[in-house]
Protein backbone atom coordinates (compact mmCIF):
# COMPACT_ATOMS: atom_id res chain seq x y z
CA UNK A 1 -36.49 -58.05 82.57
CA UNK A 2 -36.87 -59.09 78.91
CA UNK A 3 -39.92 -57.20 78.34
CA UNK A 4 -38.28 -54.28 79.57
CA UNK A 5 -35.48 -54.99 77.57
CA UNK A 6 -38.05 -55.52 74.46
CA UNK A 7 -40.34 -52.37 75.13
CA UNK A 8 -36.94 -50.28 75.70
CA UNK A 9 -35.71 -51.26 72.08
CA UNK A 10 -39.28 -51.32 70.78
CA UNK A 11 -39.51 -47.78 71.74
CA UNK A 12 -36.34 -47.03 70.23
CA UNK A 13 -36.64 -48.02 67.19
CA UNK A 14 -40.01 -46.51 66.96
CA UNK A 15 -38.42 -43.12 68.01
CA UNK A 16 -36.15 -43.42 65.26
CA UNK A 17 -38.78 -44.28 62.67
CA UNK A 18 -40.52 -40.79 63.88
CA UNK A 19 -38.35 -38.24 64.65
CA UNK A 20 -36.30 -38.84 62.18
CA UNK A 21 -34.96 -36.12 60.10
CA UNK A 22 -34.84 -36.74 56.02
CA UNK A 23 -32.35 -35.21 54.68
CA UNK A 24 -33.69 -32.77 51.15
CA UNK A 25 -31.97 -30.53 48.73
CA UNK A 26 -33.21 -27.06 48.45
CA UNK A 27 -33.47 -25.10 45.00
CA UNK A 28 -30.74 -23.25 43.86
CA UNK A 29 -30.74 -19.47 44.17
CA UNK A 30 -28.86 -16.69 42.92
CA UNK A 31 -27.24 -15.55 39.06
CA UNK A 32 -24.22 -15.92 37.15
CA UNK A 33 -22.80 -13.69 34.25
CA UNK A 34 -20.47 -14.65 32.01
CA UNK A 35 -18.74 -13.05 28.95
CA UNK A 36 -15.62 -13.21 26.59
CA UNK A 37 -15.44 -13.29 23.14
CA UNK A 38 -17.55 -15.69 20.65
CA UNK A 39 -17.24 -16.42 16.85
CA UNK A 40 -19.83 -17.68 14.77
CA UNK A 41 -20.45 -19.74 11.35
CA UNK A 42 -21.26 -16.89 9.61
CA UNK A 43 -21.21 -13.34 9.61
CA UNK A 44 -23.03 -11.87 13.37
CA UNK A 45 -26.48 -10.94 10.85
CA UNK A 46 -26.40 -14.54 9.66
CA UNK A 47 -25.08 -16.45 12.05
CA UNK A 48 -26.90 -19.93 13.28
CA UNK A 49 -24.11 -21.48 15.41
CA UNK A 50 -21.59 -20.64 18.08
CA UNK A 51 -18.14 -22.09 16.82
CA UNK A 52 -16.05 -20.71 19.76
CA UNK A 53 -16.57 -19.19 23.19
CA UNK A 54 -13.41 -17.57 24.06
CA UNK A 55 -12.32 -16.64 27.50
CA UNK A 56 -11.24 -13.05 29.03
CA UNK A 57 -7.95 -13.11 30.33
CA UNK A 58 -6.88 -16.82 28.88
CA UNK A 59 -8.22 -16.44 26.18
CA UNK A 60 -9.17 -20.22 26.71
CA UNK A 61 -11.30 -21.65 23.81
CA UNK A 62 -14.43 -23.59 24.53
CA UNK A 63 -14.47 -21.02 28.05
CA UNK A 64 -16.14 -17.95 29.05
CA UNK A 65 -15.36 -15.99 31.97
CA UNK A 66 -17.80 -15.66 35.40
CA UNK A 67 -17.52 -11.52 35.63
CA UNK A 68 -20.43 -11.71 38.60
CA UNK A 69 -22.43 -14.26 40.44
CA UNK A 70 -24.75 -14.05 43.40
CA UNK A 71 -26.95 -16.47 46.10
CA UNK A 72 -25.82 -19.93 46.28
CA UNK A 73 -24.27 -20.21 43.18
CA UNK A 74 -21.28 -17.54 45.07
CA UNK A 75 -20.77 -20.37 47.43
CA UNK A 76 -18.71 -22.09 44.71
CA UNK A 77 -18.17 -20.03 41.89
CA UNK A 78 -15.98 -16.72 41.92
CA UNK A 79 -15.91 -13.69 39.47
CA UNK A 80 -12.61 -14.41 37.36
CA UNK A 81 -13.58 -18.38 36.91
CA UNK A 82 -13.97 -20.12 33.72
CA UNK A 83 -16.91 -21.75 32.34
CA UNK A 84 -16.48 -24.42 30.16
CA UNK A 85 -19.13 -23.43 27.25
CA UNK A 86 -20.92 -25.74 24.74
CA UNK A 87 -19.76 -25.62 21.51
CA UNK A 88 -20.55 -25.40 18.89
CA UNK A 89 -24.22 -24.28 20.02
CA UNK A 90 -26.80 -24.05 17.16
CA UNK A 91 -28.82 -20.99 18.76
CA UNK A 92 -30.66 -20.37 15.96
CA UNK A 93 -32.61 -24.12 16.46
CA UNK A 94 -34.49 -23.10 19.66
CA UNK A 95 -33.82 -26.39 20.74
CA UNK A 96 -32.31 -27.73 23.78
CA UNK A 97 -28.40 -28.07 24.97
CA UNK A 98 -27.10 -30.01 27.29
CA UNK A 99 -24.25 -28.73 29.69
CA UNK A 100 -24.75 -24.84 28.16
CA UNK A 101 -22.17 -24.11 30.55
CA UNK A 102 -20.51 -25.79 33.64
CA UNK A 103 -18.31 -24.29 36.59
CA UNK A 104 -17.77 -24.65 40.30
CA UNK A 105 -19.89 -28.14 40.03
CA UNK A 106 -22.93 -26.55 38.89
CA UNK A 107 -24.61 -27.03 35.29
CA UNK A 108 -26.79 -25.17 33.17
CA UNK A 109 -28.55 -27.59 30.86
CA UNK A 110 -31.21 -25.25 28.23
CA UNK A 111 -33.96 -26.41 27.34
CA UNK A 112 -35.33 -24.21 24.49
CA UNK A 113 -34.08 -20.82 23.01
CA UNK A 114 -35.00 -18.00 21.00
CA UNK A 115 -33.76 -15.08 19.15
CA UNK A 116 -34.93 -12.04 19.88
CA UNK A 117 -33.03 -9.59 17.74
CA UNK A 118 -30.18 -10.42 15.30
CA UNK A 119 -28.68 -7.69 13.02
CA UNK A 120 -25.46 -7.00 11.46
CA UNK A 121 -23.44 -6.29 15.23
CA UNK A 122 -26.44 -7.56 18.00
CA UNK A 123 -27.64 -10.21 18.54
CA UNK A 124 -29.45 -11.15 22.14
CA UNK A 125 -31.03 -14.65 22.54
CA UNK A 126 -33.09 -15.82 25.45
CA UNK A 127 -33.80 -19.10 27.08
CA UNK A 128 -35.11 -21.07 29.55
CA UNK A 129 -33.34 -23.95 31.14
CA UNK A 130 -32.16 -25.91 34.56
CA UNK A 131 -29.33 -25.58 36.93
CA UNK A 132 -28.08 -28.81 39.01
CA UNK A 133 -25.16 -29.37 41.03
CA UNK A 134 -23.52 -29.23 44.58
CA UNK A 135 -26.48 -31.56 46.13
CA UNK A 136 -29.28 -28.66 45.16
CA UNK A 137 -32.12 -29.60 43.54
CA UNK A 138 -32.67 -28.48 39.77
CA UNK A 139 -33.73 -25.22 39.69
CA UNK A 140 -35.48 -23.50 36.55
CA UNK A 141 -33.64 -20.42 35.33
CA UNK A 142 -33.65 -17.90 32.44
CA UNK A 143 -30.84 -17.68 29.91
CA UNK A 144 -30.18 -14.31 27.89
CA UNK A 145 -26.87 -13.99 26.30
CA UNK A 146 -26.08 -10.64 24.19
CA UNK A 147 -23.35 -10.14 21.48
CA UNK A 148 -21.98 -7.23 20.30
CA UNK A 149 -19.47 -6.14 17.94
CA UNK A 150 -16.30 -4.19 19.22
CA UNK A 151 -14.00 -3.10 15.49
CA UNK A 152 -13.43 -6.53 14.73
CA UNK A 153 -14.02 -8.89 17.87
CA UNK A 154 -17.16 -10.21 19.08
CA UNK A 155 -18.22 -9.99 22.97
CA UNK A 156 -20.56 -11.97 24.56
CA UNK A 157 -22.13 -11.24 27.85
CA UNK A 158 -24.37 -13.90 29.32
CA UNK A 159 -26.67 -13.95 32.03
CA UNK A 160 -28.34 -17.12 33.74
CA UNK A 161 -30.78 -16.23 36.44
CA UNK A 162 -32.72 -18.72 38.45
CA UNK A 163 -36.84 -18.05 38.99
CA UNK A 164 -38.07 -16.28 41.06
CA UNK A 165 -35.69 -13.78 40.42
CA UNK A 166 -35.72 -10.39 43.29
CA UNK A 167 -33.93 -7.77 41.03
CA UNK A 168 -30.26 -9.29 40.70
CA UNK A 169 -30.47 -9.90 36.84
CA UNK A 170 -31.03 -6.64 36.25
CA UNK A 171 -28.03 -5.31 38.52
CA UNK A 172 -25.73 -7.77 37.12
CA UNK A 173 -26.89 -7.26 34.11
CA UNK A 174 -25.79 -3.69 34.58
CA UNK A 175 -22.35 -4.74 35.73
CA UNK A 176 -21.64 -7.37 32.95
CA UNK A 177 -22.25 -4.22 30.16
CA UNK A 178 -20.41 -2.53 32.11
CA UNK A 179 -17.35 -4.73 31.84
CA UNK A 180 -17.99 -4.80 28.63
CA UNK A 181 -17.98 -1.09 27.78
CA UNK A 182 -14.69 -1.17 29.81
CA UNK A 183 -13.57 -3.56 27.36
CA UNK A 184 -14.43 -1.45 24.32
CA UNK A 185 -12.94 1.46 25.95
CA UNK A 186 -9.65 -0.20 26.75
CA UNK A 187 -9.84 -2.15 23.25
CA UNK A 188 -10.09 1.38 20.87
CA UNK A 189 -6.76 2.15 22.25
C-alpha cells in the first residue's frame, strides 16, 4: 500500500514537473500617435531642446494627447488620453531618454535619435527605442515625431510604431496630419 501510495505521488509530481505550462510575455504590437503643441529653447530653425509638450484639449503641460493607437497597445490606451512627455528632451543630442512618453501602463524609453530635417517651421526627428509595460515583453519600436508651425503655435505629431510594422504607421500617420490640418483649419479662424 505504501508503494502505491509512493509511485502515485511519485508520478504526480513528475507530471507536474512535465506538463507544466510556463507562463511568457509576448512582444508588444501595434502604434500610438500623439500630438499637441511643443515649445522649444530657441527659435523652431535652432532649436536643441523640447521645453514643453502641451496637451490638446487640457492644454496640460508636460502631456501630449493619444489622437490614434492600434494592436495591443488599444487594449489600454484610448484616442483622447494623455501622455505624460519627457521634458525637457535635448533632441538635438541623439542620445537616449528614458520614459519618452508613458500612458495606459506602457513606456517608451528611446534609445538614440536623429534629425532629419530642421528649418525655420519643420522639423521631423526619428528614433529608435523600446516599449514595456502591462506584463509584455520589451518590444523595439521606431520613433518619428514632426513639428510644424501653425501662425504662432507649434504642433507636434508623434508616431511610435513597434517592428515589424504591417502598414499601420503609415495610416496613422495619415490620420495624425490629418488632425492636425483640422487644427490649422479650425485655428486660422
Amino acid at each position: 500500500m505504501k508503494k502505491t501510495i509512493l509511485a502515485v505521488l511519485a508520478m504526480g509530481a513528475l507530471s507536474c514537473a512535465l506538463f507544466s505550462q510556463q507562463v511568457q510575455a509576448a512582444p508588444i504590437s501595434g502604434d500610438v500617435a500623439i500630438g499637441g503643441q511643443i515649445q522649444f529653447d530657441a527659435p523652431l530653425g535652432k532649436a536643441t531642446t523640447v521645453t514643453h509638450w502641451i496637451s490638446v484639449g487640457a492644454n496640460n503641460d508636460g502631456f501630449g494627447t493619444v489622437l490614434g493607437v492600434t494592436g495591443d497597445l488599444a487594449t489600454f490606451i484610448s484616442p483622447l488620453d494623455e501622455a505624460a512627455m519627457a521634458q525637457p528632451w535635448n533632441f538635438s543630442s541623439g542620445g537616449p531618454q528614458a520614459a519618452l512618453w508613458s500612458v495606459g501602463g506602457f513606456t517608451f524609453d528611446l534609445a538614440s535619435s536623429t534629425i532629419v530635417t530642421q528649418i525655420f517651421n519643420f522639423l521631423n526627428v526619428t528614433g529608435v527605442g523600446t516599449i514595456s509595460g502591462n506584463g509584455f515583453d520589451s518590444t523595439p519600436a521606431t520613433f518619428t515625431l514632426t513639428v510644424t508651425q501653425l501662425g504662432t503655435r507649434l504642433v507636434f505629431g508623434a508616431i511610435t510604431a513597434t517592428t515589424p510594422d504591417g502598414g499601420t504607421t503609415v495610416m496613422l500617420l495619415g490620420a495624425a496630419l490629418g488632425v492636425l490640418g483640422m487644427a490649422r483649419r479650425f485655428l486660422k479662424t
